[in-house]
C-alpha atoms as a PDB file:
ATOM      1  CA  UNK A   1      19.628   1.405 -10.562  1.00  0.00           C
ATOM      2  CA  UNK A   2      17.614   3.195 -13.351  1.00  0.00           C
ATOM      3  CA  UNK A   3      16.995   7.301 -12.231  1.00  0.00           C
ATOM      4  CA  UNK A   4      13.800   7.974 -10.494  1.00  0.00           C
ATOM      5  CA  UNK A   5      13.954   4.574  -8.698  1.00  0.00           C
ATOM      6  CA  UNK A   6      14.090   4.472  -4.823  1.00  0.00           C
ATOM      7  CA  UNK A   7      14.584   1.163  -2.346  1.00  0.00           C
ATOM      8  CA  UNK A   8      11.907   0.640  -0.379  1.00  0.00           C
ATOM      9  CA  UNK A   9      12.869  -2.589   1.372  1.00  0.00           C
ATOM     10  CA  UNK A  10      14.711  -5.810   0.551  1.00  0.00           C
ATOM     11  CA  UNK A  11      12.288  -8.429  -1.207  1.00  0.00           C
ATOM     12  CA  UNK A  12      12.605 -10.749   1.751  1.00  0.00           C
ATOM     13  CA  UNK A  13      11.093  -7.632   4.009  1.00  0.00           C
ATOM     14  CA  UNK A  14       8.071  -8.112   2.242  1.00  0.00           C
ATOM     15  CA  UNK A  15       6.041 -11.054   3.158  1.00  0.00           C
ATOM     16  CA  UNK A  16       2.826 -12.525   1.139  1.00  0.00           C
ATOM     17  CA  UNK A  17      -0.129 -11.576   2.966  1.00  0.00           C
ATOM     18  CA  UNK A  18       1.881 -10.008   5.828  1.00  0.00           C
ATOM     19  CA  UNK A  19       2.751  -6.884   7.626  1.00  0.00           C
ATOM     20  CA  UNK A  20       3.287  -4.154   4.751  1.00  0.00           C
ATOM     21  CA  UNK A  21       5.708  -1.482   5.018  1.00  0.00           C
ATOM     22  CA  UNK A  22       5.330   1.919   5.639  1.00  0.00           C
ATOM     23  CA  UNK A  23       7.199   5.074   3.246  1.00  0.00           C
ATOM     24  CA  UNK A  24       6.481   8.666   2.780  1.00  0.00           C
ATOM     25  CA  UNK A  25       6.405  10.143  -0.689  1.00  0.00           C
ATOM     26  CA  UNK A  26       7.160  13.997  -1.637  1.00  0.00           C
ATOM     27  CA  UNK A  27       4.077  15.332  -2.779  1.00  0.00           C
ATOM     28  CA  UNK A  28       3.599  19.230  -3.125  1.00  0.00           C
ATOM     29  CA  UNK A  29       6.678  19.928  -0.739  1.00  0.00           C
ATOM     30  CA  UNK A  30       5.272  17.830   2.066  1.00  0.00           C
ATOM     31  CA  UNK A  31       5.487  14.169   3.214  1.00  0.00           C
ATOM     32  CA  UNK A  32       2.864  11.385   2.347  1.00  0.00           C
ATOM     33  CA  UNK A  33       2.156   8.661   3.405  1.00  0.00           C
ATOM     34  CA  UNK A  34       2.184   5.420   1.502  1.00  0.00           C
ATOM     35  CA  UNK A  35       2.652   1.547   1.833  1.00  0.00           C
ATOM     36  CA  UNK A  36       3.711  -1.719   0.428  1.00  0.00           C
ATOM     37  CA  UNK A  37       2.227  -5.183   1.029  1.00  0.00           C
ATOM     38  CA  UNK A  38       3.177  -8.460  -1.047  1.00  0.00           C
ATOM     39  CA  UNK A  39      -0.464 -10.393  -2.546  1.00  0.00           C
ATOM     40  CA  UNK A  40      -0.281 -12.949  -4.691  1.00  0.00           C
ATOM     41  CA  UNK A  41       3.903 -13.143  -5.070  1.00  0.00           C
ATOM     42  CA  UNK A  42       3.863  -9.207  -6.283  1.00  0.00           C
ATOM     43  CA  UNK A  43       4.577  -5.990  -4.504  1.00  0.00           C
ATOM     44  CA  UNK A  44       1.714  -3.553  -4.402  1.00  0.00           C
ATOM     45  CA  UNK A  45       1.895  -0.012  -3.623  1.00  0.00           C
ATOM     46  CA  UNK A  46      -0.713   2.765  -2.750  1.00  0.00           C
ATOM     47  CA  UNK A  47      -0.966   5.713  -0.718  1.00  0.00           C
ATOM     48  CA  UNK A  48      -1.979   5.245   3.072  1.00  0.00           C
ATOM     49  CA  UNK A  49      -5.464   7.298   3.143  1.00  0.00           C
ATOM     50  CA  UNK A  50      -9.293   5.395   2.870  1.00  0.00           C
ATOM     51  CA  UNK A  51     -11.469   6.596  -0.167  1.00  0.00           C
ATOM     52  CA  UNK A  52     -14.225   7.183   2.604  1.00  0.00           C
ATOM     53  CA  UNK A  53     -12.014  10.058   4.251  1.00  0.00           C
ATOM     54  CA  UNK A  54      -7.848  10.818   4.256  1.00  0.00           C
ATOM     55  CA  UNK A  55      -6.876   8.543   7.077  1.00  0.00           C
ATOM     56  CA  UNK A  56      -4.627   5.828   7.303  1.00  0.00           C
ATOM     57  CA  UNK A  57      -5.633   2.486   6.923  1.00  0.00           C
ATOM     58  CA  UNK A  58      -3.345   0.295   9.218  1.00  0.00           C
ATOM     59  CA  UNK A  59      -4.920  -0.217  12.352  1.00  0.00           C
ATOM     60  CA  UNK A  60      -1.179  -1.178  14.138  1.00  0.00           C
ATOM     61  CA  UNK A  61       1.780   0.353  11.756  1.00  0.00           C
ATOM     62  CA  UNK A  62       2.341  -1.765   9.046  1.00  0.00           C
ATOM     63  CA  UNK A  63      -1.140  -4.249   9.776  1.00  0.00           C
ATOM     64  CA  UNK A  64      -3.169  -3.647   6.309  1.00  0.00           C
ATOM     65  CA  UNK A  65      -4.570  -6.730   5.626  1.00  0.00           C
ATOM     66  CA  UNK A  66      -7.977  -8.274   7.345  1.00  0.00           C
ATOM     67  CA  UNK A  67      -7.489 -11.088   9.754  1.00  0.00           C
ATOM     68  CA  UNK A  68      -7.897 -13.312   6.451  1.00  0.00           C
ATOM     69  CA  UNK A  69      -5.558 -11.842   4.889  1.00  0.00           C
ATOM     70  CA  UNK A  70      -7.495 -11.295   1.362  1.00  0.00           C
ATOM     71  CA  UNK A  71      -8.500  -7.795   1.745  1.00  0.00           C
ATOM     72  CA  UNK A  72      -7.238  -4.400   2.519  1.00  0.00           C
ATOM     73  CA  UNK A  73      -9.161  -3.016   5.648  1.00  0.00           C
ATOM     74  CA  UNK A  74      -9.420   0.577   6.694  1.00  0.00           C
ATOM     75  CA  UNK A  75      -8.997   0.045  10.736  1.00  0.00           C
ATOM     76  CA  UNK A  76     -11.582   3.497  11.115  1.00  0.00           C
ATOM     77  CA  UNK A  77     -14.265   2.797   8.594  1.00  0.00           C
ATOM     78  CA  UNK A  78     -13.660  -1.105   8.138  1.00  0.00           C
ATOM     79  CA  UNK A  79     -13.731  -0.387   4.783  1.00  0.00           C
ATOM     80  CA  UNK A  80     -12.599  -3.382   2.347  1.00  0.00           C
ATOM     81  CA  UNK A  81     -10.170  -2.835  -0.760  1.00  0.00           C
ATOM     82  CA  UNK A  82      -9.075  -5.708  -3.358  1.00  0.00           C
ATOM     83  CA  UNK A  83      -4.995  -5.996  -2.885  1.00  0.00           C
ATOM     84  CA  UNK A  84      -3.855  -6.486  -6.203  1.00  0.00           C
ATOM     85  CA  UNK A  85      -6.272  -3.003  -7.889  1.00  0.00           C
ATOM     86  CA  UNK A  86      -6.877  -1.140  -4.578  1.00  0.00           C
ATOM     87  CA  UNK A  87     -10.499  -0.869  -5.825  1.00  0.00           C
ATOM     88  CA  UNK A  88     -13.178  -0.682  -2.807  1.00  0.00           C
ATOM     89  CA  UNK A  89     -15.429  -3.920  -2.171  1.00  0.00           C
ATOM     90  CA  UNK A  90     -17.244  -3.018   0.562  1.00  0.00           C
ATOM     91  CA  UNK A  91     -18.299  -0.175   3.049  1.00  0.00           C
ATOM     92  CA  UNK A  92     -18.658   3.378   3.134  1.00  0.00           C
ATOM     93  CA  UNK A  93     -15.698   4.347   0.176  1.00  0.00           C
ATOM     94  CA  UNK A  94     -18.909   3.988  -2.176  1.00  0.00           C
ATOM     95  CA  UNK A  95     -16.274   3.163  -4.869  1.00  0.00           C
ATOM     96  CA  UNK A  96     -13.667   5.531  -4.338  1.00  0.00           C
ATOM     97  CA  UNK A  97     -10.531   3.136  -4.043  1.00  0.00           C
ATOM     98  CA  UNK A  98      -6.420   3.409  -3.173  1.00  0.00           C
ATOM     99  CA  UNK A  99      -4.754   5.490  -5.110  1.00  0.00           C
ATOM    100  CA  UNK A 100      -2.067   2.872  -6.786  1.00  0.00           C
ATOM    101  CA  UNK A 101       1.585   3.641  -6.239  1.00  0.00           C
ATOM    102  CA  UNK A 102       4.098   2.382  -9.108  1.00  0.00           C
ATOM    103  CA  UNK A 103       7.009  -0.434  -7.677  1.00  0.00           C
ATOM    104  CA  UNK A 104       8.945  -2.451  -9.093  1.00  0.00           C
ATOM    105  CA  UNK A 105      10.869  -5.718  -7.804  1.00  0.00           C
ATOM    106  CA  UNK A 106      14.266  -6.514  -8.912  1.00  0.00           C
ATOM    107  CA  UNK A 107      17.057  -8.625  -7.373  1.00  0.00           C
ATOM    108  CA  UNK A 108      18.333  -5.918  -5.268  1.00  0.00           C
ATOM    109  CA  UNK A 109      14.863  -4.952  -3.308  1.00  0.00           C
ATOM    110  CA  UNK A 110      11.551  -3.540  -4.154  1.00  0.00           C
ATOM    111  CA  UNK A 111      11.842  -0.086  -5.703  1.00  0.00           C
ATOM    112  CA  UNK A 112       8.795   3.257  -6.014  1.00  0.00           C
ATOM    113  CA  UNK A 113       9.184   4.570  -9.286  1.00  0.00           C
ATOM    114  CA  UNK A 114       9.142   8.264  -8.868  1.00  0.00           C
ATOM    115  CA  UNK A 115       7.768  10.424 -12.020  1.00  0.00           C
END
């Protein structure tokens, strides 16, 4: 394992268009939060806070996705993000998307790539 990688989860954790997993990142001394959901066969990372307002998206820990499982949905502003950017599609973010998280997937799990 390359330095500056950490395991998330096993790949098989991580289903397509399923429940995402939750992980904290080290940011300025303190804990943030962040997830990982699987669209389109790849791993996709961003931090867990709406571009409307910092709060976190799932609406039940780990539940990202709308109920058709296309879109990222903020459970407090209903908010709708494309998967595979982050980038907002509709309601009140006016724009302002996820902030994207670098991961990689290799045989041994899905990684963050810390900087």
């Amino acid at each position: 394992m390359a330095a500056g990688a950490r395991l998330i989860c096993a790949s098989a954790d991580l289903v397509e268009g399923g429940r995402g997993i939750r992980f904290d990142l080290a940011r300025g001394g303190s804990p943030v939060p962040a997830f990982l959901v699987r669209y389109r066969g790849k791993p996709r990372a961003y931090l867990n806070r709406c571009g409307h307002v910092p709060v976190e998206l799932d609406w039940q820990p780990g539940e990202f996705f709308d109920s058709t499982g296309l879109y990222l949905i903020c459970a407090v502003h209903g908010a709708l993000f494309a998967p595979e950017t982050g980038l907002c599609l509709a309601g009140r973010c006016a724009g302002r998307g996820l902030e994207p998280l670098p991961v990689e997937e290799r045989p041994d799990g899905i990684f963050f790539l810390e900087s």
